[in-house]
Protein backbone atom coordinates (compact mmCIF):
# COMPACT_ATOMS: atom_id res chain seq x y z
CA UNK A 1 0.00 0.00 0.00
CA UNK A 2 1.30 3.26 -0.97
CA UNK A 3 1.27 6.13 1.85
CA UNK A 4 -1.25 7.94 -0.55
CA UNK A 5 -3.15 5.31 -0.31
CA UNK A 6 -3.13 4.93 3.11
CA UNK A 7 -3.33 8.35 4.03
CA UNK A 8 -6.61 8.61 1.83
CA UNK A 9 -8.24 5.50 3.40
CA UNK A 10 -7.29 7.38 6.88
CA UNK A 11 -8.85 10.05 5.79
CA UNK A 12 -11.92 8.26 5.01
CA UNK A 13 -12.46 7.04 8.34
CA UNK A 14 -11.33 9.70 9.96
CA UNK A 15 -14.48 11.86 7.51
CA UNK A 16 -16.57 8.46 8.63
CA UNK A 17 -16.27 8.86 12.53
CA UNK A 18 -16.56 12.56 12.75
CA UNK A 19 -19.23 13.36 10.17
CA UNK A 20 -21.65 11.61 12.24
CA UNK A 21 -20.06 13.75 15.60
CA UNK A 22 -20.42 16.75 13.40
CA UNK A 23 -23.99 16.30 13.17
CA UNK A 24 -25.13 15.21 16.50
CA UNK A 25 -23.38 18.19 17.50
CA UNK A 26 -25.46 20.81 15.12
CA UNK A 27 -28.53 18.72 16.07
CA UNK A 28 -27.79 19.39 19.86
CA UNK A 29 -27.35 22.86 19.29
CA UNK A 30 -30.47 23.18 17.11
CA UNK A 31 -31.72 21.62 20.11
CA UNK A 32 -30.95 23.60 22.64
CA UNK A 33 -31.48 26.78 20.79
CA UNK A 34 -35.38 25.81 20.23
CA UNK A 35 -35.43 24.88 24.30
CA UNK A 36 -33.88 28.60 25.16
CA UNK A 37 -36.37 30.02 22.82
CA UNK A 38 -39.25 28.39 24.27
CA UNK A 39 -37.99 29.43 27.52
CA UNK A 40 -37.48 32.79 26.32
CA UNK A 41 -41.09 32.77 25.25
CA UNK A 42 -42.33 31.56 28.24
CA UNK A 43 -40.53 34.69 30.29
CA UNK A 44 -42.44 36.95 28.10
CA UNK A 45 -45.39 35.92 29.28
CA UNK A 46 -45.81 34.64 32.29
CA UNK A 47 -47.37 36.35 35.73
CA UNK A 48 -45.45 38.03 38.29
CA UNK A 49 -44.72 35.41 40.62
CA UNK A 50 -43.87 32.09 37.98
CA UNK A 51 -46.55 30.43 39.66
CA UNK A 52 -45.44 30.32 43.29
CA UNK A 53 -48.10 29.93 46.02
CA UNK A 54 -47.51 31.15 49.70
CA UNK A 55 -49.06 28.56 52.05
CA UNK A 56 -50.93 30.88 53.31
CA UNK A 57 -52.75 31.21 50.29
CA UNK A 58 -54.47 27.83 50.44
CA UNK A 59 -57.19 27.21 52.41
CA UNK A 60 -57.64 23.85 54.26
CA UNK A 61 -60.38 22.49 52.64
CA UNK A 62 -58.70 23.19 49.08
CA UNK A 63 -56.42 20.89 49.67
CA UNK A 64 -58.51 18.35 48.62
CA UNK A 65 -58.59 19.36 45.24
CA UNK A 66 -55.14 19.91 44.53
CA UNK A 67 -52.47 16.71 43.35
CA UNK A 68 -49.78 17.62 45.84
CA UNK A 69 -45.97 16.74 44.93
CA UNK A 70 -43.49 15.71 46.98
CA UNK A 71 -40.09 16.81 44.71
CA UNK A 72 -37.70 15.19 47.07
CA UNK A 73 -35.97 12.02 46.94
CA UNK A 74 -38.00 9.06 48.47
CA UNK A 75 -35.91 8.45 51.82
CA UNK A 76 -36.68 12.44 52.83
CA UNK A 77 -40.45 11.62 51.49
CA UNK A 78 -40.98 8.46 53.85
CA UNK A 79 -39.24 10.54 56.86
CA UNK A 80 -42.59 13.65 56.26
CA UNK A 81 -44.34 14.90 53.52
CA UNK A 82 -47.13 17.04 53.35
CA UNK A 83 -50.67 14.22 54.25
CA UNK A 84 -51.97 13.22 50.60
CA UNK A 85 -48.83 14.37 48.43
CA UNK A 86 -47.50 11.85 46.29
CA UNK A 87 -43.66 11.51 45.64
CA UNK A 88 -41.95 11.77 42.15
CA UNK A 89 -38.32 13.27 43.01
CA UNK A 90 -37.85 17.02 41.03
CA UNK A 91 -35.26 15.31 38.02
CA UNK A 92 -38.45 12.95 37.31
CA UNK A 93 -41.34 15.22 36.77
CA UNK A 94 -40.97 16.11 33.08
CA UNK A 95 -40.99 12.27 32.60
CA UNK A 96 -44.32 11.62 34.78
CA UNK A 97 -46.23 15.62 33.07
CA UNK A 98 -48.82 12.88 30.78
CA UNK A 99 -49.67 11.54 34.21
CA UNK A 100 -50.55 15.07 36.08
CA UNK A 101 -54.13 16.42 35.83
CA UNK A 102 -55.31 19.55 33.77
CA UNK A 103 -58.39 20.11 35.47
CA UNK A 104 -57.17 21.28 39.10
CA UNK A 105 -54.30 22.65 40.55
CA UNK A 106 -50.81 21.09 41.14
CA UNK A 107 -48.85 21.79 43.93
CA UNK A 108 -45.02 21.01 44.30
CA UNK A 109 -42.83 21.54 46.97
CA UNK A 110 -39.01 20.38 48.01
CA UNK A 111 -37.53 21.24 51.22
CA UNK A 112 -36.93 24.83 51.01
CA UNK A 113 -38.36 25.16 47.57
CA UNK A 114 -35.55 25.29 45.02
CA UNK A 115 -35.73 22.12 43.33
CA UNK A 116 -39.27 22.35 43.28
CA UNK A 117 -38.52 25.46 41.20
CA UNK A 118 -36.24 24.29 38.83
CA UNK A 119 -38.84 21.11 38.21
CA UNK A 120 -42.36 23.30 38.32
CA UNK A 121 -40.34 25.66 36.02
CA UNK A 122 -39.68 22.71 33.24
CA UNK A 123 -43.66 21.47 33.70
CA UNK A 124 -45.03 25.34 33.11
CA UNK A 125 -42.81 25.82 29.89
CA UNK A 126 -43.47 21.83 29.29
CA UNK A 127 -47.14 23.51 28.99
CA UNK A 128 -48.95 22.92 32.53
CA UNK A 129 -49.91 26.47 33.55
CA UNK A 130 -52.01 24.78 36.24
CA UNK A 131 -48.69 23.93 38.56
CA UNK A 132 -47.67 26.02 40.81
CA UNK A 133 -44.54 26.16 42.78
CA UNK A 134 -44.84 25.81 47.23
CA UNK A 135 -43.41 29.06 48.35
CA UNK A 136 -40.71 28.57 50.68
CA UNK A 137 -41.22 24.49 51.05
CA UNK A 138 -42.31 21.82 53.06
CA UNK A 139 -39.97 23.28 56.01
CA UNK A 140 -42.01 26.75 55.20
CA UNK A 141 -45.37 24.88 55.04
CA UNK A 142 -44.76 23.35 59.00
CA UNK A 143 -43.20 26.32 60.18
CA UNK A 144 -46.80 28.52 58.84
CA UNK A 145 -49.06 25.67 60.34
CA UNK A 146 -49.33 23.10 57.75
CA UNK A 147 -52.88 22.97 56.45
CA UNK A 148 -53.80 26.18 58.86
CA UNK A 149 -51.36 28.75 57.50
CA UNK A 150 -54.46 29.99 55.50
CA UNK A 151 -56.56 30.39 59.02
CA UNK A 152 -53.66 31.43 60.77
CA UNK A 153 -52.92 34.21 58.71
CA UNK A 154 -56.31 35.34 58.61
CA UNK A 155 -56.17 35.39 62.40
CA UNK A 156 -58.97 32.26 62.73
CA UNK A 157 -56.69 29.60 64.06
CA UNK A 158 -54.65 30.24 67.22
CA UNK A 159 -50.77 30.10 67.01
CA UNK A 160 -48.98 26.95 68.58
């Protein structure tokens, strides 16, 4: 084989192994550009707020209404969790969205309420403007009164 030859059929595979690379890399991009843009679109028109609820904005007895989720991992959910809250862990929820109801109200909440951010964040661009993000947490939630923050803060339940 001459090295013309060889370099040539090098060259080949070397065209053979990136070409593919080359592509999966524009398609990424292409990607990730239509995901900022949705984003970006999403910014432009959502509330104030992003769709974050203070617990003292639910009342009691609307609780029953509402699909309640638990964004933390499963050993934190089986320690607490909010009575009635299912658990799908905040990396997850995008891959459980066909399961969540349009018709009422879905509440998610982490610990402090950052994760549950990130993840209610994906399911509202993802297209469920009915989710709504648990100011502060579940550690927020106890600290207000659980299911009384509402009455508390409208001076009808007494203070612990």
């Amino acid at each position: 084989m001459t090295l013309s030859r060889f370099l040539s059929t090098q060259s080949l595979r070397t065209v053979a192994i990136a070409l593919p690379l080359f592509f999966a890399a524009s398609l990424a991009n292409a990607q990730n550009a239509a995901a900022v843009d949705e984003m970006a679109g999403y910014l432009d028109f959502i509330e104030y707020g992003g769709g974050v609820i203070f617990a003292e904005q639910i009342p009691k007895a609307d609780y029953e209404n509402i699909m309640v989720i638990d964004a933390r991992d499963s050993e934190q959910f089986a320690k607490d969790h909010i009575p009635g809250a299912v658990n799908i862990e905040w990396r997850q929820v995008l891959n459980e969205r066909d399961s969540l109801p349009s018709d009422k109200m879905v509440l998610i909440y982490c610990n402090t309420g950052s994760l549950s951010a990130q993840a209610g964040f994906a399911l509202r661009v993802a297209g469920h403007e009915n989710v709504r993000i648990l100011q502060g947490g579940f550690e927020e939630w106890k600290a207000k009164g659980g299911f009384e923050a509402n009455a508390r803060a409208g001076g009808q339940a007494p203070k612990e």
